[in-house]
C-alpha atoms as a PDB file:
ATOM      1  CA  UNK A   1    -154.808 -41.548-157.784  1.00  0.00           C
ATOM      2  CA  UNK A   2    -156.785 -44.448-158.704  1.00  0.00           C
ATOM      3  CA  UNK A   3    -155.913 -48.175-158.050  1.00  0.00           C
ATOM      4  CA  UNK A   4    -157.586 -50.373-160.606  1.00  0.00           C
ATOM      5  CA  UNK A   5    -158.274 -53.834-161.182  1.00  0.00           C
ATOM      6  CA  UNK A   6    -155.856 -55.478-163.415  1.00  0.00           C
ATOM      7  CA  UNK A   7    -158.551 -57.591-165.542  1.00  0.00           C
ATOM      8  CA  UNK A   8    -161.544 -55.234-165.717  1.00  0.00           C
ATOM      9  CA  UNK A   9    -159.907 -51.994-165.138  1.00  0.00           C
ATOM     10  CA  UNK A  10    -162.818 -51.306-162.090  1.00  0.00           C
ATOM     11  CA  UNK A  11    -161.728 -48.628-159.996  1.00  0.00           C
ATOM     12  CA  UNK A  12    -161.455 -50.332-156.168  1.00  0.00           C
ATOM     13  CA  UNK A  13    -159.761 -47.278-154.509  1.00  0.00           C
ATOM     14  CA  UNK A  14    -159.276 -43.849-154.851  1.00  0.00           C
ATOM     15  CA  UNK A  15    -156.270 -41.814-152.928  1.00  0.00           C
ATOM     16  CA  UNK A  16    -155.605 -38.920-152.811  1.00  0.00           C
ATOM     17  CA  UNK A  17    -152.382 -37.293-153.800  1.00  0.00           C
ATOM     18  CA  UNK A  18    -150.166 -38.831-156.902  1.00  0.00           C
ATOM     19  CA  UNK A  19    -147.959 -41.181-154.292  1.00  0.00           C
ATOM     20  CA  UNK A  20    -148.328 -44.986-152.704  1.00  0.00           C
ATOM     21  CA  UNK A  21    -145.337 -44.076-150.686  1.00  0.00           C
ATOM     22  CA  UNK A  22    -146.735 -44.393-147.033  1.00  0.00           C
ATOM     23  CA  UNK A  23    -150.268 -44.380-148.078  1.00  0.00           C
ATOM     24  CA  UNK A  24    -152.776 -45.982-145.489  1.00  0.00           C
ATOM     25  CA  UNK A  25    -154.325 -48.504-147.035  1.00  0.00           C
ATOM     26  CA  UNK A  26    -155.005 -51.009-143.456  1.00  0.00           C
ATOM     27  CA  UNK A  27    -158.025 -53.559-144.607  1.00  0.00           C
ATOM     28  CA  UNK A  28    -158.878 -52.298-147.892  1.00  0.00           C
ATOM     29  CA  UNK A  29    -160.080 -54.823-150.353  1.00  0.00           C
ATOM     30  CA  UNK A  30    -157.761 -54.963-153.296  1.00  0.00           C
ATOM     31  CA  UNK A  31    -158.372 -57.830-155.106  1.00  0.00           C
ATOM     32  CA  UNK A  32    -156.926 -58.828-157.911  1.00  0.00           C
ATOM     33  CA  UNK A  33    -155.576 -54.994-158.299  1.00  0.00           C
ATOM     34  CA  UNK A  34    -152.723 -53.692-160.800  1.00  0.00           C
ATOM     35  CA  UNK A  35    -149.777 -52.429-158.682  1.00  0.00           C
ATOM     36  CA  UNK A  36    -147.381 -53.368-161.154  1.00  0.00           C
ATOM     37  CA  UNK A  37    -144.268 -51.599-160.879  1.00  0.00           C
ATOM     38  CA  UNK A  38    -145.786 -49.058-158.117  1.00  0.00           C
ATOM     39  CA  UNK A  39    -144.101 -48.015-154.958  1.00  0.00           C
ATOM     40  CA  UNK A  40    -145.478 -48.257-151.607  1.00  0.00           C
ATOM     41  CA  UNK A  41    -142.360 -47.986-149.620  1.00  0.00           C
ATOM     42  CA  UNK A  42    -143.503 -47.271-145.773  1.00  0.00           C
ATOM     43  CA  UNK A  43    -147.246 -48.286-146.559  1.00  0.00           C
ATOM     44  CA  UNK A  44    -149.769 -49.183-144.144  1.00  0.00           C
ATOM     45  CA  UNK A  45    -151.110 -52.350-145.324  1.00  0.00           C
ATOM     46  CA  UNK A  46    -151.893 -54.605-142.503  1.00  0.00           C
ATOM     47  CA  UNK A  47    -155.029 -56.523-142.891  1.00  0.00           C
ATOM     48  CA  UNK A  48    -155.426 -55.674-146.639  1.00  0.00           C
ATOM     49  CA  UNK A  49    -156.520 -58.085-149.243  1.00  0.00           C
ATOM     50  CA  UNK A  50    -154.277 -58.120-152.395  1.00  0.00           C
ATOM     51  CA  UNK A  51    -155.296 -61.745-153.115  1.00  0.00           C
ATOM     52  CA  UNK A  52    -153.928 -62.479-157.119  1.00  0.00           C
ATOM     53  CA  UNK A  53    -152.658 -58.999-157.306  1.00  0.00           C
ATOM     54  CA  UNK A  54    -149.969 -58.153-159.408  1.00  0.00           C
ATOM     55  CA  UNK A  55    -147.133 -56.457-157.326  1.00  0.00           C
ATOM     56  CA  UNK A  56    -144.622 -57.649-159.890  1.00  0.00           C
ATOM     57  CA  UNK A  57    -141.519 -54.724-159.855  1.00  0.00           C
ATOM     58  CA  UNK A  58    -143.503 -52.900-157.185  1.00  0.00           C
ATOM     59  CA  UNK A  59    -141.189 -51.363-154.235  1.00  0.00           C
ATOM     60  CA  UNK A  60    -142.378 -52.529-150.580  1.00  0.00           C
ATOM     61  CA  UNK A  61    -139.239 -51.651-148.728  1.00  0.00           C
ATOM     62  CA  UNK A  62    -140.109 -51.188-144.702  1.00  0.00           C
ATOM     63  CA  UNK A  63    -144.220 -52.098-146.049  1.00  0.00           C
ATOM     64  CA  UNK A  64    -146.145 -52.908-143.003  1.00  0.00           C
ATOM     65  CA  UNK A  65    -148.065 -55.920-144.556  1.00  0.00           C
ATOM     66  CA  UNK A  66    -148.910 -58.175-141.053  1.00  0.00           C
ATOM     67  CA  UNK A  67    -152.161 -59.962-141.545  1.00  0.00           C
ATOM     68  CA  UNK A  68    -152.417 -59.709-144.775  1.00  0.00           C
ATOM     69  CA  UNK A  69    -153.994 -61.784-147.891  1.00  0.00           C
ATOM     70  CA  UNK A  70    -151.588 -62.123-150.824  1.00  0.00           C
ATOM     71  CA  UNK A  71    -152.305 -65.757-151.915  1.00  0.00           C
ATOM     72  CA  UNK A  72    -151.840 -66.189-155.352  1.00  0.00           C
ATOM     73  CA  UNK A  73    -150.306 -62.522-155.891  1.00  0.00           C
ATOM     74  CA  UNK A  74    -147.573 -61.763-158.482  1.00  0.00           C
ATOM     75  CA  UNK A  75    -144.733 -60.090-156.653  1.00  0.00           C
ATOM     76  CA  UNK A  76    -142.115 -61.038-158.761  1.00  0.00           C
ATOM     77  CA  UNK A  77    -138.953 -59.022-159.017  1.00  0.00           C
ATOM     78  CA  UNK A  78    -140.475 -56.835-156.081  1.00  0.00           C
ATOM     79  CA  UNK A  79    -138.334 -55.111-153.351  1.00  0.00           C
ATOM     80  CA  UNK A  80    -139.739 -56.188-149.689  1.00  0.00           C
ATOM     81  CA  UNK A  81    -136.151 -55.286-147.985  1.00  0.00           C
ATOM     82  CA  UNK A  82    -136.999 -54.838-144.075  1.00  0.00           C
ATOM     83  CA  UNK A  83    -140.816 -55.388-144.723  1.00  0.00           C
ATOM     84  CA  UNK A  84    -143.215 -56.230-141.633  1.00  0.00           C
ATOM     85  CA  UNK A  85    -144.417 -59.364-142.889  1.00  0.00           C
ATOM     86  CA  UNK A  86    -145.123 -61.765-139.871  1.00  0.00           C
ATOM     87  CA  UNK A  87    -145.125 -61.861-136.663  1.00  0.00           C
ATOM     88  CA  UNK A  88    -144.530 -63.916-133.236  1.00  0.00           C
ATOM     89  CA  UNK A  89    -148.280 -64.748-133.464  1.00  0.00           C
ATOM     90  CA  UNK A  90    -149.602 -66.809-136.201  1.00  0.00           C
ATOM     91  CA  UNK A  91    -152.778 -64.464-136.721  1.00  0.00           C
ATOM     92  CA  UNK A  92    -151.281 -61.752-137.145  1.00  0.00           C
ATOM     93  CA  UNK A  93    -149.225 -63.007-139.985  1.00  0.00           C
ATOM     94  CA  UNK A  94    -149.726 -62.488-143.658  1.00  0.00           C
ATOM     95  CA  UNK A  95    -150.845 -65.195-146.311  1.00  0.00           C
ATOM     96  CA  UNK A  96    -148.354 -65.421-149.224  1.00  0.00           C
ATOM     97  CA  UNK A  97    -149.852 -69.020-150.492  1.00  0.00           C
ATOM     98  CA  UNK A  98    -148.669 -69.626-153.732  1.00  0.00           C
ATOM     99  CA  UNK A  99    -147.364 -66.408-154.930  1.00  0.00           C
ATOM    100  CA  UNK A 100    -144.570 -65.277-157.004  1.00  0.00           C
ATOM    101  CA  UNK A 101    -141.667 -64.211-155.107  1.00  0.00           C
ATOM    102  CA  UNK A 102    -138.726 -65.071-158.216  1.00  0.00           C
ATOM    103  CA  UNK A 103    -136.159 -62.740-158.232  1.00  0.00           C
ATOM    104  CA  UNK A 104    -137.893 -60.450-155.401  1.00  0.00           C
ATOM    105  CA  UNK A 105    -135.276 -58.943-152.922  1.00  0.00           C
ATOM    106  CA  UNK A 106    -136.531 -60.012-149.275  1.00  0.00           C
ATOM    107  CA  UNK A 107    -133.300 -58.928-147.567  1.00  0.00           C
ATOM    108  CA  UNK A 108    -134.201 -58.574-143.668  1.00  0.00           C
ATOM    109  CA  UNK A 109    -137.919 -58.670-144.248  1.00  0.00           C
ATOM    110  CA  UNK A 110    -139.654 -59.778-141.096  1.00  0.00           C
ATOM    111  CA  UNK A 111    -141.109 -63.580-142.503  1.00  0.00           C
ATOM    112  CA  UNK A 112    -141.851 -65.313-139.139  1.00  0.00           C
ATOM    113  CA  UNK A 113    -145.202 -67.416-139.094  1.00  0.00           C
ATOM    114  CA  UNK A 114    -145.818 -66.241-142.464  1.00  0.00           C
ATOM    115  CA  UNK A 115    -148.001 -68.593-145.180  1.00  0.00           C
ATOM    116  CA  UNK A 116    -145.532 -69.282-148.179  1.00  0.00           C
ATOM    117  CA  UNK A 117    -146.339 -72.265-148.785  1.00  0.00           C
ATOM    118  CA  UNK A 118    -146.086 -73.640-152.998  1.00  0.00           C
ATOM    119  CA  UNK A 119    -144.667 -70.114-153.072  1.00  0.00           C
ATOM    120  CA  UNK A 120    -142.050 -69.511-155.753  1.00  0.00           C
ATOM    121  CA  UNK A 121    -138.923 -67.941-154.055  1.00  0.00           C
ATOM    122  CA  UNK A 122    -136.364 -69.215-156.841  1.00  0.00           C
ATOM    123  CA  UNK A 123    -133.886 -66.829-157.038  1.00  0.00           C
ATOM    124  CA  UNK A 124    -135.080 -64.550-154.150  1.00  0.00           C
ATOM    125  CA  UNK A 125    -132.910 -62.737-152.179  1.00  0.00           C
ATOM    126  CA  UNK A 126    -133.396 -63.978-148.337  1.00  0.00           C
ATOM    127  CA  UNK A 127    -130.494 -62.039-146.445  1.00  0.00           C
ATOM    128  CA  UNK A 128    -130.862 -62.065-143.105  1.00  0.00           C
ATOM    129  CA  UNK A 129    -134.709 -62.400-143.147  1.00  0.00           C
ATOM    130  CA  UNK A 130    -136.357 -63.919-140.372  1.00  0.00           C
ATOM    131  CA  UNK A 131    -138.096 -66.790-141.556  1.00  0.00           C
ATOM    132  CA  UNK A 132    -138.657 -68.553-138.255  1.00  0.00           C
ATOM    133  CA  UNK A 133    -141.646 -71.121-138.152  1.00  0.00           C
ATOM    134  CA  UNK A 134    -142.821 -69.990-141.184  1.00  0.00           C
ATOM    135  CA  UNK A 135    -144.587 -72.501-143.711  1.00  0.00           C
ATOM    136  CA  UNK A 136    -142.731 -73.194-146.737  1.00  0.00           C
ATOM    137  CA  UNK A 137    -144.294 -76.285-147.676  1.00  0.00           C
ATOM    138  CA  UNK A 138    -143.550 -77.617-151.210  1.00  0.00           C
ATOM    139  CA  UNK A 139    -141.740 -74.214-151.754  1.00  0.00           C
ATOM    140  CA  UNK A 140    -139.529 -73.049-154.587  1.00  0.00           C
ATOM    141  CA  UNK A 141    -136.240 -71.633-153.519  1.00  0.00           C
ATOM    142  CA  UNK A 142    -133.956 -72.856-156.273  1.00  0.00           C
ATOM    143  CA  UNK A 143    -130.897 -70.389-156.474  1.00  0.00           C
ATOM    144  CA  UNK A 144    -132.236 -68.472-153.848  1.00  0.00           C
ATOM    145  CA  UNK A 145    -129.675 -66.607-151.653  1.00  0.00           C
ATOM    146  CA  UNK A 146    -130.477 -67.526-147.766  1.00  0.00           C
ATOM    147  CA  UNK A 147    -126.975 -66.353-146.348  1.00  0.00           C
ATOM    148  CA  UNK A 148    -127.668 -65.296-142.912  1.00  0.00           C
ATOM    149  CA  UNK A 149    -130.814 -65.634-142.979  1.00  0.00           C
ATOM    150  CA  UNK A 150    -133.178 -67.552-139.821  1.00  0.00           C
ATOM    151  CA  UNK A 151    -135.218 -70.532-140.461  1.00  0.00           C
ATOM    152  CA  UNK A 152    -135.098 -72.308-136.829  1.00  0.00           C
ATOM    153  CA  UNK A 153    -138.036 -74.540-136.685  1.00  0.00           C
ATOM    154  CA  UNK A 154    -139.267 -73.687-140.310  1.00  0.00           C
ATOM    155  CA  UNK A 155    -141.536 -76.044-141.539  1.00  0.00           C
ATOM    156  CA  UNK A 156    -139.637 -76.730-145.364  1.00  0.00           C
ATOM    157  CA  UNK A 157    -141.066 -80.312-146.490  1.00  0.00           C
ATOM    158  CA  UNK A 158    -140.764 -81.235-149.348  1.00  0.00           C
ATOM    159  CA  UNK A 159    -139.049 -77.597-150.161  1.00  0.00           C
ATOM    160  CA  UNK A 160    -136.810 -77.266-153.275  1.00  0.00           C
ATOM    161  CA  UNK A 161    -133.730 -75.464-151.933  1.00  0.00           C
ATOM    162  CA  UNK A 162    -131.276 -76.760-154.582  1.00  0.00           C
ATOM    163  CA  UNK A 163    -127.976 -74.668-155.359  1.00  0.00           C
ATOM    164  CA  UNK A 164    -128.896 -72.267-153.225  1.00  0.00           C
ATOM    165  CA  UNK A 165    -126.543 -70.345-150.392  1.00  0.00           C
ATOM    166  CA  UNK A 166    -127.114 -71.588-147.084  1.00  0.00           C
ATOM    167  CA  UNK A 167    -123.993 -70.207-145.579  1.00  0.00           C
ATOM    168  CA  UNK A 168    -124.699 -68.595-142.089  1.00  0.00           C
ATOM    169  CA  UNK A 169    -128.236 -70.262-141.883  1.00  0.00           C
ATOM    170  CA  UNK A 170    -130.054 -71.099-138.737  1.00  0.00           C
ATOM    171  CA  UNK A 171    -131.779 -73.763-139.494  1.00  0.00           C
ATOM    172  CA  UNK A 172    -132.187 -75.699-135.846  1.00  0.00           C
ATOM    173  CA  UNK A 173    -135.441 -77.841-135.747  1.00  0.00           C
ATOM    174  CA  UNK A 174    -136.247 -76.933-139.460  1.00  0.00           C
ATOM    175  CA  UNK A 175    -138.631 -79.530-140.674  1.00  0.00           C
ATOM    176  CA  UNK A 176    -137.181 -80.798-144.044  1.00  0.00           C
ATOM    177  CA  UNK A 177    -138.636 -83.790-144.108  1.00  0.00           C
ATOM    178  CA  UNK A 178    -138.324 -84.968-148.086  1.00  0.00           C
ATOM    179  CA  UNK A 179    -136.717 -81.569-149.173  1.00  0.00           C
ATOM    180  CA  UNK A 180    -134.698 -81.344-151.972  1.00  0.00           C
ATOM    181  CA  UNK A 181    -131.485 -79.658-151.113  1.00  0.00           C
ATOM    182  CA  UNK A 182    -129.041 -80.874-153.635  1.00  0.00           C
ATOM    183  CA  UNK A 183    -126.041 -78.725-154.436  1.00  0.00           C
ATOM    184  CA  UNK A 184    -126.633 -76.372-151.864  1.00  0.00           C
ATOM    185  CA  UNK A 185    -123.875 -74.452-150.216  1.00  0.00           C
ATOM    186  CA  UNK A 186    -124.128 -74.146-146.801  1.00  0.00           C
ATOM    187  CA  UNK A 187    -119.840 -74.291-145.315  1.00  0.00           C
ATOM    188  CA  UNK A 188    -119.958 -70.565-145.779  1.00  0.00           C
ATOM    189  CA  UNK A 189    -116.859 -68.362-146.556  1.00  0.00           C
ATOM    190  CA  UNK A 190    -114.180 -65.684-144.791  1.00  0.00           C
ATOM    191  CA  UNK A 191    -117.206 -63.641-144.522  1.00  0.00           C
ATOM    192  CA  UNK A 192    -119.833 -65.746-143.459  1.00  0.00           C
ATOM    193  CA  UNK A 193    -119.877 -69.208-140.817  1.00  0.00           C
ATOM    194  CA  UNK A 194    -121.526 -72.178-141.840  1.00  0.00           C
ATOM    195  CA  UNK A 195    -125.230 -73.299-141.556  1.00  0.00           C
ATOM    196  CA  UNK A 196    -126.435 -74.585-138.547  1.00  0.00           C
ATOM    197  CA  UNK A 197    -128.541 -77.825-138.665  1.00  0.00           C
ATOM    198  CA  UNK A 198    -129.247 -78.742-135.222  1.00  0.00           C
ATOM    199  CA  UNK A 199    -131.803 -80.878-134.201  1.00  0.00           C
ATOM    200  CA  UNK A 200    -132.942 -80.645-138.039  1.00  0.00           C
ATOM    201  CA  UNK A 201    -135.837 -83.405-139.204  1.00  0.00           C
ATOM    202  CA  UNK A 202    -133.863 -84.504-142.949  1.00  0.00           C
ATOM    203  CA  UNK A 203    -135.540 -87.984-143.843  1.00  0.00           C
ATOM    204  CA  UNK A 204    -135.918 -88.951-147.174  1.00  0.00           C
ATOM    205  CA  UNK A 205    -134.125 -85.128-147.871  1.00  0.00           C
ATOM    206  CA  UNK A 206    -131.981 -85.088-151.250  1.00  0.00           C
ATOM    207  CA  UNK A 207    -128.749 -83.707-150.565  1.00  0.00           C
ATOM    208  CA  UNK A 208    -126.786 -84.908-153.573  1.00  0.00           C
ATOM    209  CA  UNK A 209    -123.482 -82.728-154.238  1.00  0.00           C
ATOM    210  CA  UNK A 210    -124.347 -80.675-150.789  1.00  0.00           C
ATOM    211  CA  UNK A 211    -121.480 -78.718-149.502  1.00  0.00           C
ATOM    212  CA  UNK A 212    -122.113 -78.904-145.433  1.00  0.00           C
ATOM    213  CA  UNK A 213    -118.252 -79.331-144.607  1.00  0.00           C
ATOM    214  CA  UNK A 214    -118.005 -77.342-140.707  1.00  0.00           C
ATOM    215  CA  UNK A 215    -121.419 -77.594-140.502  1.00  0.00           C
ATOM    216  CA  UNK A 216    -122.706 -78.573-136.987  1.00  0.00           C
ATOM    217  CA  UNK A 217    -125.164 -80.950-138.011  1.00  0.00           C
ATOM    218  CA  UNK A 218    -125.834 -82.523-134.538  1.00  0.00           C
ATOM    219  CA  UNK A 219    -129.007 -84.578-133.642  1.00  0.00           C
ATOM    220  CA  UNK A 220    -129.999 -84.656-137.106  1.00  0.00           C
ATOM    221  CA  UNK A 221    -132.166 -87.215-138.477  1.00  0.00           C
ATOM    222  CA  UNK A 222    -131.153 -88.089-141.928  1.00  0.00           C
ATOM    223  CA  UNK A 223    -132.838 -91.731-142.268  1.00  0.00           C
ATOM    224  CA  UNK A 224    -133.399 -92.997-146.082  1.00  0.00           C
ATOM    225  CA  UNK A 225    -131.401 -89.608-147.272  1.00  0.00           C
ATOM    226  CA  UNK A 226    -130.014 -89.647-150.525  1.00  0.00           C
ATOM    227  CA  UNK A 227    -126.483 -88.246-149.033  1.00  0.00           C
ATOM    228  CA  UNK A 228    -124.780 -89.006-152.101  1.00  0.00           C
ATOM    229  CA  UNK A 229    -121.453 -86.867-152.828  1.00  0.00           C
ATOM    230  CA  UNK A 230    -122.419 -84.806-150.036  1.00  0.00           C
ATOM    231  CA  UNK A 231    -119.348 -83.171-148.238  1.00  0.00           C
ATOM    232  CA  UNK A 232    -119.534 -83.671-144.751  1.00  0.00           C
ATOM    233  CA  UNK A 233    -115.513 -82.470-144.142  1.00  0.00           C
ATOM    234  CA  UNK A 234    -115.016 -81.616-140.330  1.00  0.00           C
ATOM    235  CA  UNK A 235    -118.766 -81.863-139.430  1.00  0.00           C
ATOM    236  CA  UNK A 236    -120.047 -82.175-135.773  1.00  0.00           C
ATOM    237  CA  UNK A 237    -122.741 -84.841-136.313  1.00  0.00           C
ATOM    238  CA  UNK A 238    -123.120 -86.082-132.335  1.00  0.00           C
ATOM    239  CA  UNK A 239    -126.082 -87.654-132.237  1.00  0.00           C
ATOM    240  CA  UNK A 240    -127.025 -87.566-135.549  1.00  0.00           C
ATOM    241  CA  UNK A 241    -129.531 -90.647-137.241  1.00  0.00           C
ATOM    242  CA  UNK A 242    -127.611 -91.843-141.204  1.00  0.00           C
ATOM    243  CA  UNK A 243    -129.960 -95.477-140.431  1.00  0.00           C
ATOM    244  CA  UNK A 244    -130.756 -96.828-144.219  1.00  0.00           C
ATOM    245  CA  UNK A 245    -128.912 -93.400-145.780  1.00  0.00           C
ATOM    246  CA  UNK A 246    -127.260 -93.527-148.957  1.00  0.00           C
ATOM    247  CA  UNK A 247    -123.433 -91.898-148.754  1.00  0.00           C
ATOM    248  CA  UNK A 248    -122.015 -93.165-151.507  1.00  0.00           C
ATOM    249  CA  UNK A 249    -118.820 -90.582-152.660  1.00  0.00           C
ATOM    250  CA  UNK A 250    -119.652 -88.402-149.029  1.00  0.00           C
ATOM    251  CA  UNK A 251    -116.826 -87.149-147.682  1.00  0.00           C
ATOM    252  CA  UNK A 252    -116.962 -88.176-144.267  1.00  0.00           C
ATOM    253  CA  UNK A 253    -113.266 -86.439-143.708  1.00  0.00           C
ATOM    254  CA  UNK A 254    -112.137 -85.720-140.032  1.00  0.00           C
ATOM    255  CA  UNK A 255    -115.850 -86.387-138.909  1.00  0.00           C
ATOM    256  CA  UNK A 256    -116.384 -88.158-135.504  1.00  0.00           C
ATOM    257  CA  UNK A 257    -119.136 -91.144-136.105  1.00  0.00           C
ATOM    258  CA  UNK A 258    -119.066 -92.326-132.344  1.00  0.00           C
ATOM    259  CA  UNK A 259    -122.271 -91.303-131.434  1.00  0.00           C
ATOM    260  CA  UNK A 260    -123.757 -91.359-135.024  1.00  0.00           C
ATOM    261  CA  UNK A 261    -126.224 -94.362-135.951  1.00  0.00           C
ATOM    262  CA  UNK A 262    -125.210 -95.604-138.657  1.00  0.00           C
ATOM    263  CA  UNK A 263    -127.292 -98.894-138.874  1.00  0.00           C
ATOM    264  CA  UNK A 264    -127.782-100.668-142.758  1.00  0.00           C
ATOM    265  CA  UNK A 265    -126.330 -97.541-144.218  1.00  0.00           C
ATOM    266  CA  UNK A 266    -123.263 -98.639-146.857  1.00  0.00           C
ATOM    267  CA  UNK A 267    -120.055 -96.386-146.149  1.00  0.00           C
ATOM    268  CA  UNK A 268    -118.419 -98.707-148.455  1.00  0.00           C
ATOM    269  CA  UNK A 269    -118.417 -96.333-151.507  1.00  0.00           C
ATOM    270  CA  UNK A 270    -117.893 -93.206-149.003  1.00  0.00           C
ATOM    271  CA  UNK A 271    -114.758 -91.099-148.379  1.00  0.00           C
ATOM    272  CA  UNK A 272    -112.346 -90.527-145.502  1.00  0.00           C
ATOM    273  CA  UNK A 273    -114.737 -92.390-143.163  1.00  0.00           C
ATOM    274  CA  UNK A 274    -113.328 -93.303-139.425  1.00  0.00           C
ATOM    275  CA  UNK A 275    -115.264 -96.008-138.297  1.00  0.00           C
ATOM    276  CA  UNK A 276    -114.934 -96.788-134.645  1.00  0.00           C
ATOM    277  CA  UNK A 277    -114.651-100.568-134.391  1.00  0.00           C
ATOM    278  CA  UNK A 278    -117.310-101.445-131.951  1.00  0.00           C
ATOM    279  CA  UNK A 279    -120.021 -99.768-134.726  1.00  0.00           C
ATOM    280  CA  UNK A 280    -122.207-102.473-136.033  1.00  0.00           C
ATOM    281  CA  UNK A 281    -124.478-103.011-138.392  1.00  0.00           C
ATOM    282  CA  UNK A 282    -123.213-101.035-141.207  1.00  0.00           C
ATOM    283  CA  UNK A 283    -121.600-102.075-144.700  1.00  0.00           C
END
């Protein structure tokens, strides 16, 4: 079986049999190669460089990929359910840099440390991956479905996460400094809790329309966020920064704002809001 480049039709590697499925391909140079709708399920491809390959429709389920170059590969629509993508050390964590993830089902993949960042996840299906400390700068993840899934101390600036699901995230220490999470639903249902946003860095974050409500959203810094319409229903925000926020239309409903700075940040236009009386310096 011959794996050919996707431009030139070169041949860059021959293997035998007429299968990917659990082929060994550790460190083999694989640039720019057409594995379009091909399945490796159960490969051995730590260390290999698919850099602007086209994986798009390919099948990676349980794909050892650790260390890894991807950047710039098409993986689009491709299934990478309980793929060995990162790893507790950065090193031995792939590179997805600016790849394209839409639609690709990542349910329990192994993400942590990994390189995804201007990487287009819109629509992906995030399950229950483990996405902890892994670099999502500038990322795409519009409609994506995180339910479950682990993010604690991801580093998601200036992210797009808008309308997606949320619900059952672990997102303590997440770095979402100027992320856009508007319309996002993260109060979870019967089946799932809500999102966890402790200790979360949100300044300048867009959460217009959000639906946090349960949320413990302790020791979150939300200075200069546009909070607007944002439903913060029965929230546990101890600790947590609104200085300079804009809440117009939140829902501030059976939320406890004693410990909660709330200094030059206008609750006029907000909802169900409980001020205590010796809060000052709010409108």
């Amino acid at each position: 079986m011959e794996i050919k480049h996707k431009q030139t039709g070169e041949v860059l590697r021959k293997v035998d049999g007429d299968s990917l499925v659990g082929v060994d391909l550790d460190e083999a140079l694989l640039r720019y190669a057409d594995l379009k709708g091909a399945d490796l399920s159960g490969a051995h491809l730590k260390m290999v460089d698919l850099c602007n390959a086209d994986l798009s429709g390919s099948v990676l389920r349980g794909a050892d990929l650790r260390a890894a170059n991807l950047n710039g590969a098409n993986l689009s629509g491709a299934d990478l359910r309980e793929a060995i993508v990162g790893s507790e050390h950065s090193l031995e964590a792939a590179t997805l840099a600016g790849c394209d993830l839409s639609g690709a089902n990542l349910e329990h993949a192994d993400l942590r440390k990994v390189d995804l960042n201007e990487t287009n996840l819109e629509n992906a299906r995030l399950m229950a991956a483990d996405l902890s400390s892994a670099h999502l700068h500038a990322a795409r993840l519009g409609h994506a479905n995180l339910r479950n899934a682990v993010l604690i101390a991801a580093y998601l600036r200036e992210a797009d996460l808008s309308y997606s699901d949320l619900s059952g995230a672990h997102m303590n220490d997440a770095n979402l400094i100027r992320a856009k999470l508007d319309h996002v639903e993260a109060a979870g249902d019967d089946e799932t809790g809500p999102a966890i946003f402790v200790r979360a860095d949100m300044r300048d974050a867009s959460l217009r329309g959000a639906r946090l409500a349960g949320c413990p959203v302790r020791l979150v810094d939300m200075r200069n966020a546009d909070l607007t319409d944002t439903d913060f229903s029965f929230c546990i925000m101890g600790g947590s920064i609104l200085r300079n926020a804009n809440v117009r239309g939140a829902n501030f409903n059976r939320v406890k704002l004693t410990t909660v700075t709330v200094t030059h940040a206008n609750f006029s236009e907000a909802m169900n809001v409980d001020m205590p009386s010796f809060k000052k310096g709010w409108r």
